[in-house]
C-alpha atoms as a PDB file:
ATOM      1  CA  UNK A   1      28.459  18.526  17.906  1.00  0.00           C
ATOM      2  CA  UNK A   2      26.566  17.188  20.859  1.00  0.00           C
ATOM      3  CA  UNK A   3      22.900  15.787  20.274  1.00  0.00           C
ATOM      4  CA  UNK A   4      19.974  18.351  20.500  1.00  0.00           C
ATOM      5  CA  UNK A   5      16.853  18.421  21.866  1.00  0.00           C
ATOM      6  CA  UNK A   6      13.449  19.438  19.786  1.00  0.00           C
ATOM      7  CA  UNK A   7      13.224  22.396  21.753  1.00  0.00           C
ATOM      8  CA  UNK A   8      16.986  23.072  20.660  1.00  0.00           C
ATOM      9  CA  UNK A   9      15.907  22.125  16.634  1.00  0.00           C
ATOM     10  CA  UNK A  10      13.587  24.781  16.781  1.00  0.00           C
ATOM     11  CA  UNK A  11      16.344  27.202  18.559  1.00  0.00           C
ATOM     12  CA  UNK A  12      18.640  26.643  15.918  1.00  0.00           C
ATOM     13  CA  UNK A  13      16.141  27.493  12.949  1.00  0.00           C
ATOM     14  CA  UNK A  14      14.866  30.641  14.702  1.00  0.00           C
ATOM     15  CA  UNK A  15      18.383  31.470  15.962  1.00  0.00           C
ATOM     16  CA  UNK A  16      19.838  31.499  12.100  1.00  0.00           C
ATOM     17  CA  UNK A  17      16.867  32.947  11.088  1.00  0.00           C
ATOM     18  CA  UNK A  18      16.303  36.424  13.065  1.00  0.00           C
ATOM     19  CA  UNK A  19      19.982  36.346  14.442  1.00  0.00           C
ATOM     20  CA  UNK A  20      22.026  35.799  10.983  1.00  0.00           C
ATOM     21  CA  UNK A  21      19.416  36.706   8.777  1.00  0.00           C
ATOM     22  CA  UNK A  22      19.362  33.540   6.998  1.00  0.00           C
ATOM     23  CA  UNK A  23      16.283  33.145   5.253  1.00  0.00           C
ATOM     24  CA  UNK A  24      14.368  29.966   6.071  1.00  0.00           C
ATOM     25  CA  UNK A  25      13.953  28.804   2.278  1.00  0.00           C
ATOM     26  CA  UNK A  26      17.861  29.097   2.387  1.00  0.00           C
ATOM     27  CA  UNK A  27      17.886  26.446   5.054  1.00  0.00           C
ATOM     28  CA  UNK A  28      15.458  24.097   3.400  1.00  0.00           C
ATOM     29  CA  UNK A  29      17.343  24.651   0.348  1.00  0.00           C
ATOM     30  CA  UNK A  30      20.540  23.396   1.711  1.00  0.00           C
ATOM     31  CA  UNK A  31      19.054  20.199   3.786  1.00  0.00           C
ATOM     32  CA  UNK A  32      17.503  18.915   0.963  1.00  0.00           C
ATOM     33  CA  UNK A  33      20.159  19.742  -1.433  1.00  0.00           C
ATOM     34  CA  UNK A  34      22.055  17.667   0.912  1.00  0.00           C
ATOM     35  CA  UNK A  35      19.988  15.042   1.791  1.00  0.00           C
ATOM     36  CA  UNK A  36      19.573  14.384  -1.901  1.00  0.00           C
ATOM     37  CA  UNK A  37      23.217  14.162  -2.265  1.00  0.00           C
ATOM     38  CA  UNK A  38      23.728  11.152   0.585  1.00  0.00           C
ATOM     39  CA  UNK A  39      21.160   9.002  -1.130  1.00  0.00           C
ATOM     40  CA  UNK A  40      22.568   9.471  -4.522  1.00  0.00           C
ATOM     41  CA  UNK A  41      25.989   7.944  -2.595  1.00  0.00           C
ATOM     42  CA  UNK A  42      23.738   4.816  -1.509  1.00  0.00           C
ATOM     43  CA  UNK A  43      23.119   4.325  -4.886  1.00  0.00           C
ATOM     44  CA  UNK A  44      19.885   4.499  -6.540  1.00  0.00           C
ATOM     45  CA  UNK A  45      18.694   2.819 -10.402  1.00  0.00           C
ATOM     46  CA  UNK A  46      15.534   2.935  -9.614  1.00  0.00           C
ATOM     47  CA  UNK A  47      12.006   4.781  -8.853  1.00  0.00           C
ATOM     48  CA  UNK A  48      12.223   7.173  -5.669  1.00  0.00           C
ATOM     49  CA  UNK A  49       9.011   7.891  -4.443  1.00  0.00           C
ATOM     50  CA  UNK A  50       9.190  10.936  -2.403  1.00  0.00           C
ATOM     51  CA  UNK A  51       6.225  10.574   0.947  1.00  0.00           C
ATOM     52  CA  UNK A  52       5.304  13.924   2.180  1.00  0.00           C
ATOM     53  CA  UNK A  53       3.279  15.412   5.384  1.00  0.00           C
ATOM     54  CA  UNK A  54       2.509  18.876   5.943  1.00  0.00           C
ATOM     55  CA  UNK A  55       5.133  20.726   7.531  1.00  0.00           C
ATOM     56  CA  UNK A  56       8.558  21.954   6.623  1.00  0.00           C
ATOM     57  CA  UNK A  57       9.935  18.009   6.824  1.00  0.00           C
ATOM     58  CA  UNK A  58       7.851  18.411   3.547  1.00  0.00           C
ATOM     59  CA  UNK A  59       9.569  20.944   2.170  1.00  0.00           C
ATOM     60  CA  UNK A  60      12.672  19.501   2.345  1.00  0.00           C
ATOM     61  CA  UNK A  61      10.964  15.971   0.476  1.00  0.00           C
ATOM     62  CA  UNK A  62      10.086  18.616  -1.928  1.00  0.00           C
ATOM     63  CA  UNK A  63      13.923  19.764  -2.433  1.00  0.00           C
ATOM     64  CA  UNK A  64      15.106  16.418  -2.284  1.00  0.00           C
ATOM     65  CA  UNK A  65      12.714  15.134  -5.053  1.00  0.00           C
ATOM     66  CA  UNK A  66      13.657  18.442  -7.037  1.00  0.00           C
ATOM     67  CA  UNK A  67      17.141  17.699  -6.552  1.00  0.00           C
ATOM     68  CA  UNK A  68      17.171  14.137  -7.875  1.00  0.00           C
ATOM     69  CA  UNK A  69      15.077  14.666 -10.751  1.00  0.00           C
ATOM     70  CA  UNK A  70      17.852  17.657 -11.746  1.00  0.00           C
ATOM     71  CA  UNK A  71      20.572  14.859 -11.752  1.00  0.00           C
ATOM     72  CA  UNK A  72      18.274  12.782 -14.453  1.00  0.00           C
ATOM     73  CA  UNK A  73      16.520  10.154 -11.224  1.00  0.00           C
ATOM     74  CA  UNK A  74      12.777   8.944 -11.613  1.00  0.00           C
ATOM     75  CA  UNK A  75      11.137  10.426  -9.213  1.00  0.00           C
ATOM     76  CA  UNK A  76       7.517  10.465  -7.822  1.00  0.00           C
ATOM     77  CA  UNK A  77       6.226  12.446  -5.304  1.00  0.00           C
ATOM     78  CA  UNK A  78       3.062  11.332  -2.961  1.00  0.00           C
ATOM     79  CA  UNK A  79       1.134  13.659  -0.725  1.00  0.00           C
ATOM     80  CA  UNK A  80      -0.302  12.420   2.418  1.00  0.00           C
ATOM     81  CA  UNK A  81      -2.662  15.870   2.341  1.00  0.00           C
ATOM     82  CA  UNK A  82      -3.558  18.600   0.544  1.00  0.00           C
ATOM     83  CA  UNK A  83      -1.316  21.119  -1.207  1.00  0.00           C
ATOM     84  CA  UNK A  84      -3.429  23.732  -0.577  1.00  0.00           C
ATOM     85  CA  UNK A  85      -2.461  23.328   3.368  1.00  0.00           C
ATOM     86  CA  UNK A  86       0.611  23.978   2.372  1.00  0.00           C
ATOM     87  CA  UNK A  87       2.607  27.304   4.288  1.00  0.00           C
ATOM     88  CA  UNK A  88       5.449  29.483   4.146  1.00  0.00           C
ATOM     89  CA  UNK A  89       8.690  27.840   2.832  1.00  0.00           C
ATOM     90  CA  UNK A  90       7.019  24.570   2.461  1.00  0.00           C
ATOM     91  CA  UNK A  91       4.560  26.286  -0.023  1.00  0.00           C
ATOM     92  CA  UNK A  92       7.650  28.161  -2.106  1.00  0.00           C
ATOM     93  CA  UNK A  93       9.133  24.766  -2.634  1.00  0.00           C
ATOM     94  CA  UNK A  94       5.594  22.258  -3.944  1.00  0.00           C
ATOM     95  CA  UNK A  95       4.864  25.288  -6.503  1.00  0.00           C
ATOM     96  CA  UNK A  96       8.500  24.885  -7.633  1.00  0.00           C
ATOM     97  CA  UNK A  97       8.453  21.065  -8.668  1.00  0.00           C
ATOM     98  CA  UNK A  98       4.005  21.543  -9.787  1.00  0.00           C
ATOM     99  CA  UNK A  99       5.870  24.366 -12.085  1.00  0.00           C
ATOM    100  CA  UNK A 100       8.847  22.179 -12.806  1.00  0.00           C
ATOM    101  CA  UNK A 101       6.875  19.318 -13.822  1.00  0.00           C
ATOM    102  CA  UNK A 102       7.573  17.047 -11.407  1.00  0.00           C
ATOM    103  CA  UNK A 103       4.967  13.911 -11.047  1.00  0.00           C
ATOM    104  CA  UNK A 104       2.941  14.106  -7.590  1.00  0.00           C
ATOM    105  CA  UNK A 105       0.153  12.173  -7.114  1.00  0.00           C
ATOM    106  CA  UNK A 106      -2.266  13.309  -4.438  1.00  0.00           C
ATOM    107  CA  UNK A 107      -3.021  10.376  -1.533  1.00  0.00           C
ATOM    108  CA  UNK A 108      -4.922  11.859   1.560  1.00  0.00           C
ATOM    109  CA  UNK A 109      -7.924   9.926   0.968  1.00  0.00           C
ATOM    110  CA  UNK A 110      -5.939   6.874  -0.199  1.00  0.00           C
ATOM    111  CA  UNK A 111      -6.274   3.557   1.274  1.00  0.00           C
ATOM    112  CA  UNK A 112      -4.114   1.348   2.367  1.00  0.00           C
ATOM    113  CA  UNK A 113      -4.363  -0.792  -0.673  1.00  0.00           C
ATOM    114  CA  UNK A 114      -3.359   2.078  -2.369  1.00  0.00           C
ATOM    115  CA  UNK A 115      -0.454   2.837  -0.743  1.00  0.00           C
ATOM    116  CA  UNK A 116       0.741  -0.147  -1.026  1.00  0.00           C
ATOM    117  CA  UNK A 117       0.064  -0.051  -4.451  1.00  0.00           C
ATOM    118  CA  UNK A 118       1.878   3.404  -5.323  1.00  0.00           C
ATOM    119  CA  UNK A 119       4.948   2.642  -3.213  1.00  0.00           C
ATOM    120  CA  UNK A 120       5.113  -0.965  -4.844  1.00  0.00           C
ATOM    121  CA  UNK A 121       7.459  -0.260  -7.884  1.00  0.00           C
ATOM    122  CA  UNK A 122       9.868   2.148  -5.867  1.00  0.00           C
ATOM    123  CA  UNK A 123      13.165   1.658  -5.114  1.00  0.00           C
ATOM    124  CA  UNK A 124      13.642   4.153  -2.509  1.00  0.00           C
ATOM    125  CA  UNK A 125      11.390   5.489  -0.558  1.00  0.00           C
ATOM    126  CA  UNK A 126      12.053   8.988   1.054  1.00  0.00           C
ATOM    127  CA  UNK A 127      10.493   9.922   4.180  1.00  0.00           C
ATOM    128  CA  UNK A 128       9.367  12.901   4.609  1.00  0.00           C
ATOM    129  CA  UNK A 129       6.345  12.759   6.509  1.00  0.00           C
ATOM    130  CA  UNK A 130       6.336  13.763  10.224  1.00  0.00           C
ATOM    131  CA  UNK A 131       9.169  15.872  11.768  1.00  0.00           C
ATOM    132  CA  UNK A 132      10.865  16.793  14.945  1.00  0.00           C
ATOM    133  CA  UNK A 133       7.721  18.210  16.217  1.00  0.00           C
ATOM    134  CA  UNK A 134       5.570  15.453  16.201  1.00  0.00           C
ATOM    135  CA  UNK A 135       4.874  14.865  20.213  1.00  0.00           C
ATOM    136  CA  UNK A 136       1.940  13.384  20.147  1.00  0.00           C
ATOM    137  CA  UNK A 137       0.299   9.693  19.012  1.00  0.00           C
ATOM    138  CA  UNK A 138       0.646   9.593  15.626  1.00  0.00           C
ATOM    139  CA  UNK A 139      -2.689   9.946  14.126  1.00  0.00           C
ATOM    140  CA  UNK A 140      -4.620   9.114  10.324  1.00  0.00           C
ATOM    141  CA  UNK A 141      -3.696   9.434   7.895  1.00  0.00           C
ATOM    142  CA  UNK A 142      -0.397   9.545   8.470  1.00  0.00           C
ATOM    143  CA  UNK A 143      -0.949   5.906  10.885  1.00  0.00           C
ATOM    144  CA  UNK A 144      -1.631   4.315   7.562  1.00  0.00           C
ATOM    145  CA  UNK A 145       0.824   5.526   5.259  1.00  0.00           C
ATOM    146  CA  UNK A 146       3.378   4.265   8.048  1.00  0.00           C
ATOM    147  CA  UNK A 147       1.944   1.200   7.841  1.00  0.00           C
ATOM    148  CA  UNK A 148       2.000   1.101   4.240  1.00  0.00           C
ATOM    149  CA  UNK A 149       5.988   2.080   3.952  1.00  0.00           C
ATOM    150  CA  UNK A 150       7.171   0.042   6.585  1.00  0.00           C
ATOM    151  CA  UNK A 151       4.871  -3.265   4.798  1.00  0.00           C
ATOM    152  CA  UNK A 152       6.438  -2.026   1.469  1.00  0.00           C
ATOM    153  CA  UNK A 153       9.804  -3.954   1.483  1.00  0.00           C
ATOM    154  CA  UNK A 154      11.941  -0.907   0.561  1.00  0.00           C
ATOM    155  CA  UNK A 155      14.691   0.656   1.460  1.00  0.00           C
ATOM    156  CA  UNK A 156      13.464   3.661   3.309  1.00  0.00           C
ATOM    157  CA  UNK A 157      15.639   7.128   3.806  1.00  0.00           C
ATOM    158  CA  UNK A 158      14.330   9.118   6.936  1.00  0.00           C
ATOM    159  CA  UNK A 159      14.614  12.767   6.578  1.00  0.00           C
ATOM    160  CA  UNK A 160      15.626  14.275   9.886  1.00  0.00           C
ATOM    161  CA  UNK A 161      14.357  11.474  11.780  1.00  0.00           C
ATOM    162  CA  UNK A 162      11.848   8.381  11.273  1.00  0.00           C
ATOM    163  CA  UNK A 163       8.180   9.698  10.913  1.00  0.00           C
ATOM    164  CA  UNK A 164       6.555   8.754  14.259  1.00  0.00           C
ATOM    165  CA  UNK A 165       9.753   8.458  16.859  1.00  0.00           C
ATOM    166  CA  UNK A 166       9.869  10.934  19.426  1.00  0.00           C
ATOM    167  CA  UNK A 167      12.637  13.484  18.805  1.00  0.00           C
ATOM    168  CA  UNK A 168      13.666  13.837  22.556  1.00  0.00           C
ATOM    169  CA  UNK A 169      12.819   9.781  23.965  1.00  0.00           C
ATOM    170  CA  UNK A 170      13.900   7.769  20.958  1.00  0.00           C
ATOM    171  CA  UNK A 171      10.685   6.001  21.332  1.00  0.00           C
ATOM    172  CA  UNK A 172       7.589   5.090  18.864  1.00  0.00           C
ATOM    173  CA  UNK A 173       4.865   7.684  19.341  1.00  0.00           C
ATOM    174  CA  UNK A 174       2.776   5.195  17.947  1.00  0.00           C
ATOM    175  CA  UNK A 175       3.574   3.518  14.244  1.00  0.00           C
ATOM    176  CA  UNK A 176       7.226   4.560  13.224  1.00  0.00           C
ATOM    177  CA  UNK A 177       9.036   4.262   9.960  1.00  0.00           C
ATOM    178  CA  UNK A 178      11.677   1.584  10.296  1.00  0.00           C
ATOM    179  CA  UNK A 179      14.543   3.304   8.008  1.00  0.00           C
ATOM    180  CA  UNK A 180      17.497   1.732   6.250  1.00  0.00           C
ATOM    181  CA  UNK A 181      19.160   5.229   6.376  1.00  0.00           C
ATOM    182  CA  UNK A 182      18.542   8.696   8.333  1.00  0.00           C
ATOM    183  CA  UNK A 183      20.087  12.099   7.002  1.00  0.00           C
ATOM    184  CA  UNK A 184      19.765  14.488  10.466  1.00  0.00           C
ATOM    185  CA  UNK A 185      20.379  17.585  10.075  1.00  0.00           C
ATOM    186  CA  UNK A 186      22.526  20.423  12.106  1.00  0.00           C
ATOM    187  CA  UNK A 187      23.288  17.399  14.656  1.00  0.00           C
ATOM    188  CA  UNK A 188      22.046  14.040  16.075  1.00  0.00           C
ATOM    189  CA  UNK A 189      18.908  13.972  18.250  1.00  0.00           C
ATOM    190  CA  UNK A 190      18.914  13.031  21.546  1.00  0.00           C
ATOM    191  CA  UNK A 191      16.393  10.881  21.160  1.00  0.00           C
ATOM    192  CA  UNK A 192      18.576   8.541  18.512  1.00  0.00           C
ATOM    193  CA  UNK A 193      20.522   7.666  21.638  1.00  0.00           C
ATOM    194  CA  UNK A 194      18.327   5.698  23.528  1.00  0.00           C
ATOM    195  CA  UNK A 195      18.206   2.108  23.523  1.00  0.00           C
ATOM    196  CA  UNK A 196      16.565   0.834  20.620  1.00  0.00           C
ATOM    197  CA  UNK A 197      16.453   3.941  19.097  1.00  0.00           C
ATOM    198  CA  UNK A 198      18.678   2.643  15.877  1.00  0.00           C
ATOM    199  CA  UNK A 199      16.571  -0.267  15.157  1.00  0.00           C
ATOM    200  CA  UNK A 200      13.927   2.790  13.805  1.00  0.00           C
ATOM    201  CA  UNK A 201      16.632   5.166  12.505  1.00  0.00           C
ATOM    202  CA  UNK A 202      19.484   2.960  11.063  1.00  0.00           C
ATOM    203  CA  UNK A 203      22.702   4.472  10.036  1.00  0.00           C
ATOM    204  CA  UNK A 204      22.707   8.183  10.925  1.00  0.00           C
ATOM    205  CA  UNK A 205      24.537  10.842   8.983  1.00  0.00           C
ATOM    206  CA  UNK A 206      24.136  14.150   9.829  1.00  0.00           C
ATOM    207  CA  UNK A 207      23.674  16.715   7.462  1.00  0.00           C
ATOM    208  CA  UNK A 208      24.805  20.862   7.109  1.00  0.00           C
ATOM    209  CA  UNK A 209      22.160  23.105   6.828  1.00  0.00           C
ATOM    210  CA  UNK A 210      24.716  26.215   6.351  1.00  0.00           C
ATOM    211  CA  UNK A 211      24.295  27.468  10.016  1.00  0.00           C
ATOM    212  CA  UNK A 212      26.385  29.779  11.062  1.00  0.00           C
ATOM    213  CA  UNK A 213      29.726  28.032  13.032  1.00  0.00           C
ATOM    214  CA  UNK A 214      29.263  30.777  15.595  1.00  0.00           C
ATOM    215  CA  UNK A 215      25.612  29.366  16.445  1.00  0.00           C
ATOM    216  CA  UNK A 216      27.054  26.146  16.875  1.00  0.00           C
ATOM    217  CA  UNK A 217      30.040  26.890  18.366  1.00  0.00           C
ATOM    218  CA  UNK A 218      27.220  28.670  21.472  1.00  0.00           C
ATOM    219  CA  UNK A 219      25.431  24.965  21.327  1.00  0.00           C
ATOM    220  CA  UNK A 220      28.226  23.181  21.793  1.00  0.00           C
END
């Protein structure tokens, strides 16, 4: 599969969505279910704190963190805003792990001491702040809790791509997660093939969402 642009991200969502009738939660299901199931192959005997934005890259730190606290992991989940922005498929997925139990600790007004101070005793850290939409400089608070993960220490999994690199350039829009590991899902980025661009992303593995062959057989 050849390396997509955002503008072809978003085609393939929609495309699965009203074409094939897959239901978006469906899709979040399965790239978290996923992603969870590459970082449990890196290994993990520790805390894995679970950093999560607003949008659907959310969602899937939501399934993820679900995911790994089903196969007996201690996880943690930190918001960098607050659940009650919270939409659509993103939405189905925080009231599952509230409901499950699952410890979150809200951190929109947190400083950067206290970032540093809640991602201090993780193993892992997950990514899952800022997606492929993000075109614009990155702004607060989401600045400092990039800050605060890349001064952490840790190894770092990017979900979909490094919060703060530009989906289409492969360049910083801003601050920029420095990851030991990216799960991508559907394909690469374009973006992860610029010069430089692995130095932010690491290792990329790209992950199945269940899309239809026959939508990416037309993108390829």
């Amino acid at each position: 599969m050849r390396s997509l642009t955002r503008a072809e991200v978003r085609d393939v969502d929609r495309r699965a969505i009203e074409e094939y009738g897959l239901p978006g939660v469906v899709l979040m299901e399965n790239a978290g279910r996923n992603a969870a199931a590459l970082l449990e192959s890196q290994g993990i005997s520790g805390l894995v704190a679970v950093v999560c934005g607003k949008g659907n890259n959310a969602g899937d730190g939501f399934v993820i963190a679900r995911h790994l606290q089903n196969h007996g992991h201690d996880v943690r989940v930190l918001l960098a805003c607050d659940p009650q922005q919270y939409t659509g498929d993103a939405a189905i997925n925080y009231r599952v792990i509230e409901r499950a139990g699952t410890p979150i600790v809200r951190m929109d007004a947190a400083s950067p001491a206290e970032w540093s101070q809640a991602l201090s005793s993780a193993e892992w850290i997950v990514d899952a702040l800022l997606g492929t939409g993000l075109t614009g400089t990155v702004r607060e608070p989401f600045a400092t809790v990039i800050a605060a993960i890349n001064a952490a220490g840790k190894k770092v999994f990017a979900v979909d791509l490094p919060s703060g690199l530009d989906c289409d350039t492969g360049q910083p829009l801003g601050g920029c997660v420095r990851a030991t590991l990216t799960g991508t899902f559907v394909a690469r980025k374009i973006g992860f093939e610029a010069p430089g661009a692995e130095a932010w992303t690491g290792p990329v593995r790209v992950l199945d969402i269940g899309v239809p062959k026959a939508l990416l057989h037309d993108l390829a």
